[in-house]
C-alpha atoms as a PDB file:
ATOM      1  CA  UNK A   1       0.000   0.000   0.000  1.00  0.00           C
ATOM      2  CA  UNK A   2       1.195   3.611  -0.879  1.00  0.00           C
ATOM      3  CA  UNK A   3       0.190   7.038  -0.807  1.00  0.00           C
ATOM      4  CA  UNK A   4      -1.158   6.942  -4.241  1.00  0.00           C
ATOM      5  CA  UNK A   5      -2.929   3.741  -3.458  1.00  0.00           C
ATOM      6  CA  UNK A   6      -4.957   5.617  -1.476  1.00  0.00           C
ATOM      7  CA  UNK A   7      -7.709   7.778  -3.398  1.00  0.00           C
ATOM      8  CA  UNK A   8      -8.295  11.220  -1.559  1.00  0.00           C
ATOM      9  CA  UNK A   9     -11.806  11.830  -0.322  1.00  0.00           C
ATOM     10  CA  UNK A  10     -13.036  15.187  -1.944  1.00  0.00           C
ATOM     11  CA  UNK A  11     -13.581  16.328   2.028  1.00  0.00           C
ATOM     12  CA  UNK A  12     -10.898  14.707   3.639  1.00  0.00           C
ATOM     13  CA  UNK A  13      -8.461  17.207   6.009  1.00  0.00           C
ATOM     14  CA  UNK A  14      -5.300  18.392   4.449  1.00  0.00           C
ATOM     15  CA  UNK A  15      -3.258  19.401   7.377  1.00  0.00           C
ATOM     16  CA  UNK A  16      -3.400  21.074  10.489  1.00  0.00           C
ATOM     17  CA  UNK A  17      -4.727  24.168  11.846  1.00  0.00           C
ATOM     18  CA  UNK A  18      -8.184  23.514  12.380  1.00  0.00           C
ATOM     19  CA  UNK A  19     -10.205  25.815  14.191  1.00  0.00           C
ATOM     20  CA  UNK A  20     -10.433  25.332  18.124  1.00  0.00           C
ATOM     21  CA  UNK A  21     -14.466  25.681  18.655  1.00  0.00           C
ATOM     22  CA  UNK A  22     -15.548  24.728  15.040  1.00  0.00           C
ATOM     23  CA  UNK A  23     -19.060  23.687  16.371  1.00  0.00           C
ATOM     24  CA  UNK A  24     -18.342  20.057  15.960  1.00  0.00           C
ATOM     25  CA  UNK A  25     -20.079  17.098  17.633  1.00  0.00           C
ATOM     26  CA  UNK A  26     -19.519  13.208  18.294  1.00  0.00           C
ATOM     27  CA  UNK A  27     -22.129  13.347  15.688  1.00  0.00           C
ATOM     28  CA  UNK A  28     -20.203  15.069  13.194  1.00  0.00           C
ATOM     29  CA  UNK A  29     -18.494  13.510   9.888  1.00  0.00           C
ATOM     30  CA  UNK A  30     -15.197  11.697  10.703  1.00  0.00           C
ATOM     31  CA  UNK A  31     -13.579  14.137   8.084  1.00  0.00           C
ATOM     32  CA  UNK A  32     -14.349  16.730   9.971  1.00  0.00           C
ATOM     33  CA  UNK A  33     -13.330  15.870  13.332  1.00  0.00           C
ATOM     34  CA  UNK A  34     -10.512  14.007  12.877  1.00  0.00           C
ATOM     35  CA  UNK A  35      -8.328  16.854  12.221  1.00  0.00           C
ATOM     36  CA  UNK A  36      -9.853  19.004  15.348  1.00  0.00           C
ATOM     37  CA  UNK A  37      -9.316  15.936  17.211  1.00  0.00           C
ATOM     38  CA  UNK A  38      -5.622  15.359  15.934  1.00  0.00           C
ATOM     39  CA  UNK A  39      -4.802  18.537  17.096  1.00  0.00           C
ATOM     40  CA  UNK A  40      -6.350  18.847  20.477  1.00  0.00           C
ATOM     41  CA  UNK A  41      -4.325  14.768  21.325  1.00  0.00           C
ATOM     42  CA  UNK A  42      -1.509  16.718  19.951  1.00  0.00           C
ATOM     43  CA  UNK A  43      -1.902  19.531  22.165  1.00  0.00           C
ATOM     44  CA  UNK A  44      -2.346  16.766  25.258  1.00  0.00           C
ATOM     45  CA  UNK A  45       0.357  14.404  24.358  1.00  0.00           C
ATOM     46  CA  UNK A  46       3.274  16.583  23.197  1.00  0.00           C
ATOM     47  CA  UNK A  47       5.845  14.436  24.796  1.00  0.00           C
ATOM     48  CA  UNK A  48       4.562  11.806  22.400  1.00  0.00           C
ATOM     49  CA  UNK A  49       7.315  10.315  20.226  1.00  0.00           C
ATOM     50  CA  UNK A  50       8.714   6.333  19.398  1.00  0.00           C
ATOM     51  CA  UNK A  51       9.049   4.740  23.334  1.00  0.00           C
ATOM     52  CA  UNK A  52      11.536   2.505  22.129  1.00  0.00           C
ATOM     53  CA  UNK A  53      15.141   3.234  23.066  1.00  0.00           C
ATOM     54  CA  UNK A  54      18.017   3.137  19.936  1.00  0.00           C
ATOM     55  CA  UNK A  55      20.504   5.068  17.908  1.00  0.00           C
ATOM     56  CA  UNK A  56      20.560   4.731  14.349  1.00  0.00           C
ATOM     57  CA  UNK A  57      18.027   2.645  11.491  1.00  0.00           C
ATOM     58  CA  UNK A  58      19.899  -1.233  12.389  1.00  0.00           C
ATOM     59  CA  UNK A  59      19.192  -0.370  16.459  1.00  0.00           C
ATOM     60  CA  UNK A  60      15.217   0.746  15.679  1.00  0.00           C
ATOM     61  CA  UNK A  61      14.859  -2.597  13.451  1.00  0.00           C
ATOM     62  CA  UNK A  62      15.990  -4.548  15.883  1.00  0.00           C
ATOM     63  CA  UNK A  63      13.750  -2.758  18.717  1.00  0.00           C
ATOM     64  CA  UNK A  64      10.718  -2.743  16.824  1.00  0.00           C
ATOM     65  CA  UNK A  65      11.165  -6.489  15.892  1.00  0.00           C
ATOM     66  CA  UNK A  66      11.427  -7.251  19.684  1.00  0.00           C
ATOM     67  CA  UNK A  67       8.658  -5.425  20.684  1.00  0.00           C
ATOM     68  CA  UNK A  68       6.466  -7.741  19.073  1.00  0.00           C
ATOM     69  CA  UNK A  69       4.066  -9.314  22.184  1.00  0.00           C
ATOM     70  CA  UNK A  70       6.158  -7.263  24.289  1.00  0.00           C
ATOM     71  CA  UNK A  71       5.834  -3.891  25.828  1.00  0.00           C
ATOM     72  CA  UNK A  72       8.648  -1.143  24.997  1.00  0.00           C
ATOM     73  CA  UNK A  73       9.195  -1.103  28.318  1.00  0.00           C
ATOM     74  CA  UNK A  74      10.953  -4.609  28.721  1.00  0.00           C
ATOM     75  CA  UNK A  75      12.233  -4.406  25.391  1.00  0.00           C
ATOM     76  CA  UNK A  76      14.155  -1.382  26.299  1.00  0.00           C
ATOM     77  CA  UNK A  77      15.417  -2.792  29.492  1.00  0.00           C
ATOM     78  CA  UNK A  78      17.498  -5.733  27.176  1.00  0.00           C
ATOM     79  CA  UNK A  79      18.299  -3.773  24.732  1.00  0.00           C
ATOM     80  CA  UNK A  80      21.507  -1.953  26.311  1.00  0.00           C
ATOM     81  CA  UNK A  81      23.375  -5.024  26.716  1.00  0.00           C
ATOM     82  CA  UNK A  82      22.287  -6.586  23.395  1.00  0.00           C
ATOM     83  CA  UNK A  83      23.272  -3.632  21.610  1.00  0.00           C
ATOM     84  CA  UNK A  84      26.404  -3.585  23.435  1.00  0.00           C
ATOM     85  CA  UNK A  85      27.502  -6.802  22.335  1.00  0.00           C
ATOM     86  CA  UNK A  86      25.886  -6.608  18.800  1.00  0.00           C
ATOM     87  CA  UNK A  87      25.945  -2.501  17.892  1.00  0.00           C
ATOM     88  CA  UNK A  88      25.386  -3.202  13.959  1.00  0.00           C
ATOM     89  CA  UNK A  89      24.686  -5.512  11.237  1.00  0.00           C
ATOM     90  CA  UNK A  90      28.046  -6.858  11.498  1.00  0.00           C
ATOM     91  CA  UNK A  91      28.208  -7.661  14.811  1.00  0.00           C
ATOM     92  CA  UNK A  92      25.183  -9.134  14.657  1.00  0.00           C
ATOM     93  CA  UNK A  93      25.491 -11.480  11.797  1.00  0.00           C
ATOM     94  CA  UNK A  94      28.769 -13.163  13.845  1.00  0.00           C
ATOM     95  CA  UNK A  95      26.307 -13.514  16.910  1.00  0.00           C
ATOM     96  CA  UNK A  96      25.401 -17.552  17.449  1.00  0.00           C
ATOM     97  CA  UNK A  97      21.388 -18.244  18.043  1.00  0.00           C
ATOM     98  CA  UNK A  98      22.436 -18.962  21.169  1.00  0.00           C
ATOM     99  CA  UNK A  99      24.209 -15.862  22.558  1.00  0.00           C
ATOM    100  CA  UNK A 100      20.966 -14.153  20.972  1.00  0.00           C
ATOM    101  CA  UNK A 101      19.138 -15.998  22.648  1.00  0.00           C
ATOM    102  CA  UNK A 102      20.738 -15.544  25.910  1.00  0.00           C
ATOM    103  CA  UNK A 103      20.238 -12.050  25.554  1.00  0.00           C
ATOM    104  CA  UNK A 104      16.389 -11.980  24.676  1.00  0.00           C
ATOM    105  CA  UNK A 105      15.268 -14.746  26.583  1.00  0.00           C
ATOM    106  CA  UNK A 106      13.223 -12.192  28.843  1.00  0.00           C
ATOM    107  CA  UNK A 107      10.708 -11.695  26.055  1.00  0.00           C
ATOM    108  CA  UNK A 108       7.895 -13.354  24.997  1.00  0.00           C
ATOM    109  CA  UNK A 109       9.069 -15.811  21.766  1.00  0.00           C
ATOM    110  CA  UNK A 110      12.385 -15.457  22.516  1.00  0.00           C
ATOM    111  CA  UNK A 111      14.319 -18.047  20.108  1.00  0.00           C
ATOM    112  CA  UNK A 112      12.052 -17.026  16.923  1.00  0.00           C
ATOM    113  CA  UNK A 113      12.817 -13.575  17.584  1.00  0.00           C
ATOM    114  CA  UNK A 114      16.698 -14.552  17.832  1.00  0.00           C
ATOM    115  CA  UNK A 115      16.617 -16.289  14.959  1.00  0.00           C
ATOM    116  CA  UNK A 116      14.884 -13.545  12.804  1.00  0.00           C
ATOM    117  CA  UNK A 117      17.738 -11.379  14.110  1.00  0.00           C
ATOM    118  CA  UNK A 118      20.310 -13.527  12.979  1.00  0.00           C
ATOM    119  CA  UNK A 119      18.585 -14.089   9.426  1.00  0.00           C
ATOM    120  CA  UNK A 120      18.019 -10.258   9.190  1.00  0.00           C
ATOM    121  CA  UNK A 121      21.336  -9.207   9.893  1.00  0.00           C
ATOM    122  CA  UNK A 122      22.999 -11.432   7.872  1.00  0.00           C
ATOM    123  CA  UNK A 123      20.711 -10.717   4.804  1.00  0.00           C
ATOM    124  CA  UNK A 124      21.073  -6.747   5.465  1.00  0.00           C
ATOM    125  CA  UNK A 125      25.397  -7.799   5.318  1.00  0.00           C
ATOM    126  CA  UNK A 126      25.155  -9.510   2.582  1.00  0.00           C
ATOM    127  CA  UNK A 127      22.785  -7.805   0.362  1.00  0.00           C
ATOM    128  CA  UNK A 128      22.812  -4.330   1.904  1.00  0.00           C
ATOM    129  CA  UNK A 129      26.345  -3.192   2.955  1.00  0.00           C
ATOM    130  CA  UNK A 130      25.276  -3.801   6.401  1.00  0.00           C
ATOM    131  CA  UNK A 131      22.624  -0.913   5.695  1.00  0.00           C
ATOM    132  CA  UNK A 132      18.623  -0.989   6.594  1.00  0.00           C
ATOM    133  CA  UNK A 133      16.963  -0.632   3.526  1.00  0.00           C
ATOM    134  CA  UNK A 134      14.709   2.263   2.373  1.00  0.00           C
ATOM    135  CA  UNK A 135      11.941   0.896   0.960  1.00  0.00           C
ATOM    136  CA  UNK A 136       8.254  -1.289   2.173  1.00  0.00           C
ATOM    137  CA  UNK A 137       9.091  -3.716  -0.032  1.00  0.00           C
ATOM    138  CA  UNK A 138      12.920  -4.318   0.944  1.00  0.00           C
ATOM    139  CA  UNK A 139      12.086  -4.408   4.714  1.00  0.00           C
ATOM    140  CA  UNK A 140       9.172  -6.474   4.441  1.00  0.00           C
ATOM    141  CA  UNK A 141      11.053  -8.774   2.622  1.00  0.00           C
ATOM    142  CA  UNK A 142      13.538  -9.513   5.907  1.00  0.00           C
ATOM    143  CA  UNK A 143      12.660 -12.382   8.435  1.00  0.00           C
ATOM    144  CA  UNK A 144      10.476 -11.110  11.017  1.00  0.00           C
ATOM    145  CA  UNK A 145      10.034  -8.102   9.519  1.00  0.00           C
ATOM    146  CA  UNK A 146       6.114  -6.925   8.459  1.00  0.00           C
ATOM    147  CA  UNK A 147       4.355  -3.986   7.257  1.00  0.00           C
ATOM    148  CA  UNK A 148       3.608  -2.359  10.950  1.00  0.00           C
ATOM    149  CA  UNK A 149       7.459  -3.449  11.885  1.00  0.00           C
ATOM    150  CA  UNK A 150       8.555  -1.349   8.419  1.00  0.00           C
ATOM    151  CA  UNK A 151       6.458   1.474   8.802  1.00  0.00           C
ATOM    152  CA  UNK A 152       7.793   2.417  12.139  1.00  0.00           C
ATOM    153  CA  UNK A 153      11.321   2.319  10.911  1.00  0.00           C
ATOM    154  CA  UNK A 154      10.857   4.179   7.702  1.00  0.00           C
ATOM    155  CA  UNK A 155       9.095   6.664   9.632  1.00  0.00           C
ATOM    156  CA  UNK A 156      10.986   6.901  12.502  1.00  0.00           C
ATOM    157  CA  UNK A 157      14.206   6.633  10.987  1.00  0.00           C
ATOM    158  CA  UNK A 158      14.368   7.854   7.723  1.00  0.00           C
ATOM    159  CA  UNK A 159      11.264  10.152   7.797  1.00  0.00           C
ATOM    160  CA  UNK A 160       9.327   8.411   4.978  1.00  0.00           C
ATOM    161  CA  UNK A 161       5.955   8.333   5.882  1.00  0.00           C
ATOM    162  CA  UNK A 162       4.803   5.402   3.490  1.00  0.00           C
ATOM    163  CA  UNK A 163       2.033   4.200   5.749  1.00  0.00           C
ATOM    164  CA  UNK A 164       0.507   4.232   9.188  1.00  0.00           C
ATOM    165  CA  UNK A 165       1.240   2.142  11.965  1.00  0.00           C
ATOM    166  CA  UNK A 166      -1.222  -0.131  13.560  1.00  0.00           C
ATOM    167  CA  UNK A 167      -0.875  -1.582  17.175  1.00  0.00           C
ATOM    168  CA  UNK A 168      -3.780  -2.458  19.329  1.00  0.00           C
ATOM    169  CA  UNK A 169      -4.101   0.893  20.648  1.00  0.00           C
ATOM    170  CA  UNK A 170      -4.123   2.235  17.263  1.00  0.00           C
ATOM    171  CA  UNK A 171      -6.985  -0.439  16.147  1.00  0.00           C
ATOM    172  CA  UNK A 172      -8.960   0.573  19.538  1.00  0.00           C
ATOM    173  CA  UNK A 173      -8.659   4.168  19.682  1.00  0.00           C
ATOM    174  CA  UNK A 174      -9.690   4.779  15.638  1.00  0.00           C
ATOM    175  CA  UNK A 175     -12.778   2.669  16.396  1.00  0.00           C
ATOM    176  CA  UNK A 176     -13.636   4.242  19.477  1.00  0.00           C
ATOM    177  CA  UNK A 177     -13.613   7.649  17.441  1.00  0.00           C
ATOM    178  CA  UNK A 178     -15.220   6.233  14.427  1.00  0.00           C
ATOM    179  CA  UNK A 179     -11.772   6.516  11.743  1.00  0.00           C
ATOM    180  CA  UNK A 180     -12.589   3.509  10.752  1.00  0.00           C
ATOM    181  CA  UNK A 181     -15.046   0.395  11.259  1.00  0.00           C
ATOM    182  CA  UNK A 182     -12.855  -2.381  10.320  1.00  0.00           C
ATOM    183  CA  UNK A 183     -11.523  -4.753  12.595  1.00  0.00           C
ATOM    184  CA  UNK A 184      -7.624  -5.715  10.586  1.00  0.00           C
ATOM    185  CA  UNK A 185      -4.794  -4.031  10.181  1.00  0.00           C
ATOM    186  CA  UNK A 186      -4.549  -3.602   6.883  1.00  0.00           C
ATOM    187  CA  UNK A 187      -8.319  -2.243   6.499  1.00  0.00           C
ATOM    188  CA  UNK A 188      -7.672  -0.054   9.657  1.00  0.00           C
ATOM    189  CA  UNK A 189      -4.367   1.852   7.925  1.00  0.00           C
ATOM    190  CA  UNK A 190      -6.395   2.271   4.802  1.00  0.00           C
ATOM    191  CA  UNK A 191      -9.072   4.300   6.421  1.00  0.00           C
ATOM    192  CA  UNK A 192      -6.501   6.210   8.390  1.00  0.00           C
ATOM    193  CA  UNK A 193      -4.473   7.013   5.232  1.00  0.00           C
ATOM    194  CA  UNK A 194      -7.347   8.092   3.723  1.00  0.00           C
ATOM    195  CA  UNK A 195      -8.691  10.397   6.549  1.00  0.00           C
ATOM    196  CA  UNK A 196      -5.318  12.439   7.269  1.00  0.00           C
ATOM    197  CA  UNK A 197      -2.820  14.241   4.954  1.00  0.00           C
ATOM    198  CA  UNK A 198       0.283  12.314   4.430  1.00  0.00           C
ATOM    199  CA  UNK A 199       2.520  14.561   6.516  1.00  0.00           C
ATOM    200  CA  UNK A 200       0.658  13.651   9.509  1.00  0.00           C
ATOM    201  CA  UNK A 201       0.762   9.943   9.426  1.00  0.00           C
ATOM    202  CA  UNK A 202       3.603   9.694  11.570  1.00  0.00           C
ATOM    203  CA  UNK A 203       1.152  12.089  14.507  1.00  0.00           C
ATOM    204  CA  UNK A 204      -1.720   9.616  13.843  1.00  0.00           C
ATOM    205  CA  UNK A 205       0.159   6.410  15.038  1.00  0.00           C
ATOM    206  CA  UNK A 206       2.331   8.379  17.774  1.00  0.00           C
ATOM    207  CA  UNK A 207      -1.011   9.890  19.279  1.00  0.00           C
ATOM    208  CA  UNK A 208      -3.301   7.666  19.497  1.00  0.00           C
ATOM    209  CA  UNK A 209      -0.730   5.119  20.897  1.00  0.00           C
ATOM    210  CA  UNK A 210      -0.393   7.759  23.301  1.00  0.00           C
ATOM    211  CA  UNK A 211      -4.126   8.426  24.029  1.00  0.00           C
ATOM    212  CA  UNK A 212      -4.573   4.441  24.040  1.00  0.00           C
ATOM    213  CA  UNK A 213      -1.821   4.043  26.727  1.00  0.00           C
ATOM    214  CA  UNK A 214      -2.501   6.996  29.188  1.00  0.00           C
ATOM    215  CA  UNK A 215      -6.443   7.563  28.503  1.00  0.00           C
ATOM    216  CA  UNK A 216      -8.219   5.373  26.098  1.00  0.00           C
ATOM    217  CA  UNK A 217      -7.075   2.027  28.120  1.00  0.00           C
ATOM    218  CA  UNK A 218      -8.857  -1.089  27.063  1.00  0.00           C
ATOM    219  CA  UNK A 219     -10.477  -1.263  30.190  1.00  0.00           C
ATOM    220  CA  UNK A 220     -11.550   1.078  32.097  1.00  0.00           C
ATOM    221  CA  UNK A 221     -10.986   4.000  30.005  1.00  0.00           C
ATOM    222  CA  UNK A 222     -11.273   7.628  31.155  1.00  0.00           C
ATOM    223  CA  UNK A 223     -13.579   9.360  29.238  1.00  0.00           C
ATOM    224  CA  UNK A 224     -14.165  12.048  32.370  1.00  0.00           C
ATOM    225  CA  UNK A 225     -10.638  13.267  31.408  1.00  0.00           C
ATOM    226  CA  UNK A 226     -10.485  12.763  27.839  1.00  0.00           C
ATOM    227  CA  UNK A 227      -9.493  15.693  25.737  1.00  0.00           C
ATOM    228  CA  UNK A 228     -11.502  15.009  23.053  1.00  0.00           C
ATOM    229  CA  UNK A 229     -14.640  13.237  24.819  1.00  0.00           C
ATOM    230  CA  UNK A 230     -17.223  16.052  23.139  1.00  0.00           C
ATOM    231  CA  UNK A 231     -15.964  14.640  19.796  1.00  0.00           C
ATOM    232  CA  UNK A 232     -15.709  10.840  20.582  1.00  0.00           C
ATOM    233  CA  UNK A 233     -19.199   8.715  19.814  1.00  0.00           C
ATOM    234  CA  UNK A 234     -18.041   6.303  22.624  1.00  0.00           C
ATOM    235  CA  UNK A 235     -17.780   8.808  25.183  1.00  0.00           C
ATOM    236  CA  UNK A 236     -18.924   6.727  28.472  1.00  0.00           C
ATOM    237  CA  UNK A 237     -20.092   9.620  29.899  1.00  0.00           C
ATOM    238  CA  UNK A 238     -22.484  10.689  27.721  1.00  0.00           C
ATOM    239  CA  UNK A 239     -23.705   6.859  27.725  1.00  0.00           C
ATOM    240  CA  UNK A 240     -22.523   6.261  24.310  1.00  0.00           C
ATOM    241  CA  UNK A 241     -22.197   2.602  22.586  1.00  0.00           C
ATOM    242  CA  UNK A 242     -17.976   1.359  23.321  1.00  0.00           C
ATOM    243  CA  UNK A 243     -17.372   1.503  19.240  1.00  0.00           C
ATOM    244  CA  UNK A 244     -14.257  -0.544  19.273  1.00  0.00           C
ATOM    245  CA  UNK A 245     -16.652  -3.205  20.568  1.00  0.00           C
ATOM    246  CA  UNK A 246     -19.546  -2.735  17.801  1.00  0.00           C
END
């Protein structure tokens, strides 16, 4: 999927900048809130930015590809010494399974995940320079390595907003605020690529991953505190239907 996959909606938001009071309800079009909402999460979350810990495109890969069924948090606690031992593709493609393994073995599917690191590197040595590739279809190409996984490094590290990324909060959050009524991936980064202006694809994923974590939780989510709770049709206070349920 690419920008010009995606057909632009003759209403959709391009950009920023829309107006703080506009007169907007839950009930209002998507294309209309979603950039008053973008901005007001923006507003609330300004700290909110890639949780995973690294330094350079081969240290991101290798985070993001961890983090898989694990939280940033413990990823980023292993990381240091793995990174340590194994700083680049070079290192890395040396390292037995069973160093790797020794390393990782705090996170949930531990020895797949080493030996997707050990395939990746040596692939990236072999037919990269040692380099992370620039393009969706290079990096999904790589063991362990999938569109959500390449989207976060080409936007994170080389500022190439090709798609959006989709994690549970993403998938929760959109539904919740009506983006999007599909239940995949896939369907869910469609809508959202639709909906928002390229240059803000990176804010989408980083924000409501944000909202998701500190606000819209799973369970228990705090719509009494919610920034955008006048815009949001599942706003629990107003008795609304949970959307990401529906």
């Amino acid at each position: 999927m690419t920008a010009d996959d995606v057909p632009a909606d003759a209403d959709s938001p391009r950009g920023s900048g829309a107006e703080p009071n506009p007169g907007l309800t839950a009930l209002s079009g998507k294309t209309r809130r979603a950039p008053v909402i973008l901005d007001a999460l923006a507003a609330e979350h300004d700290d909110a930015v890639i949780a995973l810990d690294f330094d350079g495109p081969f240290q991101l890969l290798v985070a993001t590809m961890l983090s898989a069924q694990s939280t940033d948090v413990k990823v980023n606690e292993i990381t240091p010494a793995l990174f340590a031992a194994y700083p680049d593709a070079f290192a890395m493609a040396e390292a037995t399974r069973a160093d790797l393994e020794e390393l990782v073995g705090q996170l949930g599917l531990f020895r797949q995940k080493s030996k997707n690191l050990q395939a990746t590197a040596r692939i990236l040595v072999t037919e990269h320079d040692g380099r992370v590739p620039r393009s969706m279809d290079e990096l999904t190409t790589l063991p362990g390595v999938a569109r959500k996984t390449a989207n976060v490094v080409l936007s994170n590290a080389w500022g190439e907003h090709v798609g959006v990324v989709v994690d549970t909060h993403v998938t929760r959050v959109a539904r919740r605020l009506r983006f999007t009524k599909q239940d995949t991936a896939v369907k869910i980064e469609r809508d959202l690529m639709r909906l928002f202006p390229q240059d803000r694809w990176l804010d989408v994923s980083d924000l409501l991953i944000f909202h998701g974590r500190r606000v819209c939780h799973a369970r228990n989510r705090q719509c009494g505190t919610c920034v955008v709770a006048d815009l949001c049709p599942s706003d629990a206070t107003s008795n609304r239907t949970d959307k990401a349920r529906s």
